[in-house]
Every structure is written in structure tokens, then in C-alpha cells.
C-alpha atoms as a PDB file:
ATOM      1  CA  UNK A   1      24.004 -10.265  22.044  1.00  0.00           C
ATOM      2  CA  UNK A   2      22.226 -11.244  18.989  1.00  0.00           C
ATOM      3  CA  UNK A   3      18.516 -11.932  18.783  1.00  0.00           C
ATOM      4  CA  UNK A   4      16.445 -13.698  16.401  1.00  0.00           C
ATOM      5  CA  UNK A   5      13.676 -12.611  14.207  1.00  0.00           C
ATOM      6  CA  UNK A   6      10.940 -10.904  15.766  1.00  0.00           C
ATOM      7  CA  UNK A   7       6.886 -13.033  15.232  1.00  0.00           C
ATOM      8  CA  UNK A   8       3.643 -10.893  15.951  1.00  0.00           C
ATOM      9  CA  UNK A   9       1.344 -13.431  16.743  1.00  0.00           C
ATOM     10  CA  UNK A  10      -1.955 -13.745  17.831  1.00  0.00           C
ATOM     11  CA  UNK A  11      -2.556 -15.821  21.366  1.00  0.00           C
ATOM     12  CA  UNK A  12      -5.498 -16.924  23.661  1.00  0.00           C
ATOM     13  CA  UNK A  13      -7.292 -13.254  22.493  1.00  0.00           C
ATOM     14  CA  UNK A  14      -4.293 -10.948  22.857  1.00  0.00           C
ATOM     15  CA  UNK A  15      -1.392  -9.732  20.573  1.00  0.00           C
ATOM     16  CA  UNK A  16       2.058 -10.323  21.338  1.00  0.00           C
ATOM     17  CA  UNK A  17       5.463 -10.039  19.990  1.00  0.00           C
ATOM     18  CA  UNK A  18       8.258 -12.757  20.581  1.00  0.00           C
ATOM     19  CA  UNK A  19      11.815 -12.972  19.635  1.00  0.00           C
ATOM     20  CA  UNK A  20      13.044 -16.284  18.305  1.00  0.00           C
ATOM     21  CA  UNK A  21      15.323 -18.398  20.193  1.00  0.00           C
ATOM     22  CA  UNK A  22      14.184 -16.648  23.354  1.00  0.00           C
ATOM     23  CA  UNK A  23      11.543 -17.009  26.073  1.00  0.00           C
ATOM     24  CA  UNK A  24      10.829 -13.007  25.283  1.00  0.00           C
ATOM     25  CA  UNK A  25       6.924 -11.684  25.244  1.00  0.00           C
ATOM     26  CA  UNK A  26       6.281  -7.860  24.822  1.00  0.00           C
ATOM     27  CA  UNK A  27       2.819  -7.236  25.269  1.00  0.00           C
ATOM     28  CA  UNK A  28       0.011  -7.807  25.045  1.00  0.00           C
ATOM     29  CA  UNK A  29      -1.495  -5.441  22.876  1.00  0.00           C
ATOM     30  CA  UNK A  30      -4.900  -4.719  22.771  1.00  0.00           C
ATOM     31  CA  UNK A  31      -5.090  -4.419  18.585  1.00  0.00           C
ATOM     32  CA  UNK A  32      -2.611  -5.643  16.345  1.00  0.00           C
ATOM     33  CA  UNK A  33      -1.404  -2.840  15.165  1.00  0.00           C
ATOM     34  CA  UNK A  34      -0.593  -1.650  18.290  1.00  0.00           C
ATOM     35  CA  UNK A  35       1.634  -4.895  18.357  1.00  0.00           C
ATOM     36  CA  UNK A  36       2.878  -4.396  14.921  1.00  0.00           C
ATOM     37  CA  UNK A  37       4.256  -1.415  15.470  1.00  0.00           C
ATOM     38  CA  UNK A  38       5.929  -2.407  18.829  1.00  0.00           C
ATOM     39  CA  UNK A  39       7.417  -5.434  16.599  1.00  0.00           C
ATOM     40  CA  UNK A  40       8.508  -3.230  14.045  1.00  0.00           C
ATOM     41  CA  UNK A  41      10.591  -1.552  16.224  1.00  0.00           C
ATOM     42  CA  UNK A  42      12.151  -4.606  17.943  1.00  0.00           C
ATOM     43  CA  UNK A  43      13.184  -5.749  15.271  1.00  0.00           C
ATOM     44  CA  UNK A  44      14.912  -2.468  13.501  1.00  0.00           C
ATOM     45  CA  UNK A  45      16.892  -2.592  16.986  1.00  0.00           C
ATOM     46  CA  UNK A  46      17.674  -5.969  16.511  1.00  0.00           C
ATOM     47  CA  UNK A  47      18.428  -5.498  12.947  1.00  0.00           C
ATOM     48  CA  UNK A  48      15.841  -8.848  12.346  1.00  0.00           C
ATOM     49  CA  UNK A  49      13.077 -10.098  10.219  1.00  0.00           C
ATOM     50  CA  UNK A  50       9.467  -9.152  11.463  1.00  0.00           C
ATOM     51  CA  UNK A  51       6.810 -11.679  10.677  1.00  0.00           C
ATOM     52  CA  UNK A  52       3.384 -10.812  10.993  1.00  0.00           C
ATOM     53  CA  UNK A  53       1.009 -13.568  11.605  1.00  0.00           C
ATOM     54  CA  UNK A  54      -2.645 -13.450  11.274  1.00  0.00           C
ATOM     55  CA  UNK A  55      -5.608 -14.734  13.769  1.00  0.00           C
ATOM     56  CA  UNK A  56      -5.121 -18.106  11.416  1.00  0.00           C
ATOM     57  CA  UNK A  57      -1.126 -18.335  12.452  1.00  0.00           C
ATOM     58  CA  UNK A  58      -0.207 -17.707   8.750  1.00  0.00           C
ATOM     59  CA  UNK A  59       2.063 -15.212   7.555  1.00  0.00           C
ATOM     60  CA  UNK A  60       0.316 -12.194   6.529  1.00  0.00           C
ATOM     61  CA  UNK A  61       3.583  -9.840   6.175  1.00  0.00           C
ATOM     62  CA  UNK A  62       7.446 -10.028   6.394  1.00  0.00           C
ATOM     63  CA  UNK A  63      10.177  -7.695   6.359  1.00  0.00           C
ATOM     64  CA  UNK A  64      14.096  -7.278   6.753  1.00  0.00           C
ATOM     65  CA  UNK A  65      15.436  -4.715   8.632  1.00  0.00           C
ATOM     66  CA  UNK A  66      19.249  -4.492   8.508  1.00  0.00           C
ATOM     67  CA  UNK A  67      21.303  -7.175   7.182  1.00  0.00           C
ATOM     68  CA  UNK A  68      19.534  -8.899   4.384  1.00  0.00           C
ATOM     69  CA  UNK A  69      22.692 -11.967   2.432  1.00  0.00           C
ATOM     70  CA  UNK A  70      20.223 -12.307  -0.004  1.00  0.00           C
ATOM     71  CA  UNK A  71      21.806 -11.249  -3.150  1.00  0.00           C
ATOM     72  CA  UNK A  72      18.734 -10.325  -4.950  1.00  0.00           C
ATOM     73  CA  UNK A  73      18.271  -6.970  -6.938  1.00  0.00           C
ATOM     74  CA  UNK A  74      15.793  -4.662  -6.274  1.00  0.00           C
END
């Protein structure tokens, strides 16, 4: 089953992780980069992006892990 990019996000005081298109929470995490990591991983399995939001909801970080179309060198 396929899953959708993976968001760490910041909510109500705690850090969680959820996977797009799903109702799916891991966490919470106590720090972020506890949740980071966590997200990181999720989303190698899934083969996903990984956004990282900040405490202001705005992307902070993004990466590809596994299938990236985008035909861009480099």
C-alpha cells in the first residue's frame, strides 16, 4: 500500500509525525529531533518526501527518499 509524504509538525506543545492522505500520528516526541529522526525513517520505508515544519508551520527542511521524477541534475 502506498503512503504519502511524511510532515513533522509541531502541535498543541508536542512533536508529531503524520503521513499524508492518512489519519496516521507517531508520537509525540518530546524534542523535535527526536521526531525528526522517527520521520526520517518513515519516510525512507515509505520511499516519501519528509517535510520538516517549524513551531511557525513553515517549512524548515525537505527531502526525497526513493523515487524522485524530477529530472534535475545534481
Amino acid at each position: 500500500m502506498p503512503h504519502g509524504d511524511v510532515e513533522t509538525v509541531h502541535i498543541d506543545g508536542q512533536w508529531w509525525n503524520k503521513v499524508e492522505g492518512t489519519n496516521d500520528r507517531h508520537g509525540p516526541h518530546r524534542t523535535k529531533e527526536q521526531a525528526v529522526e522517527e520521520g526520517r525513517d518513515l519516510a525512507r520505508g515509505f520511499k516519501s518526501e519528509h517535510i520538516i515544519k517549524g513551531l511557525d508551520g513553515r517549512i524548515h527542511e525537505q527531502n526525497t527518499y526513493g523515487h524522485d521524477p524530477r529530472n534535475i541534475p545534481g
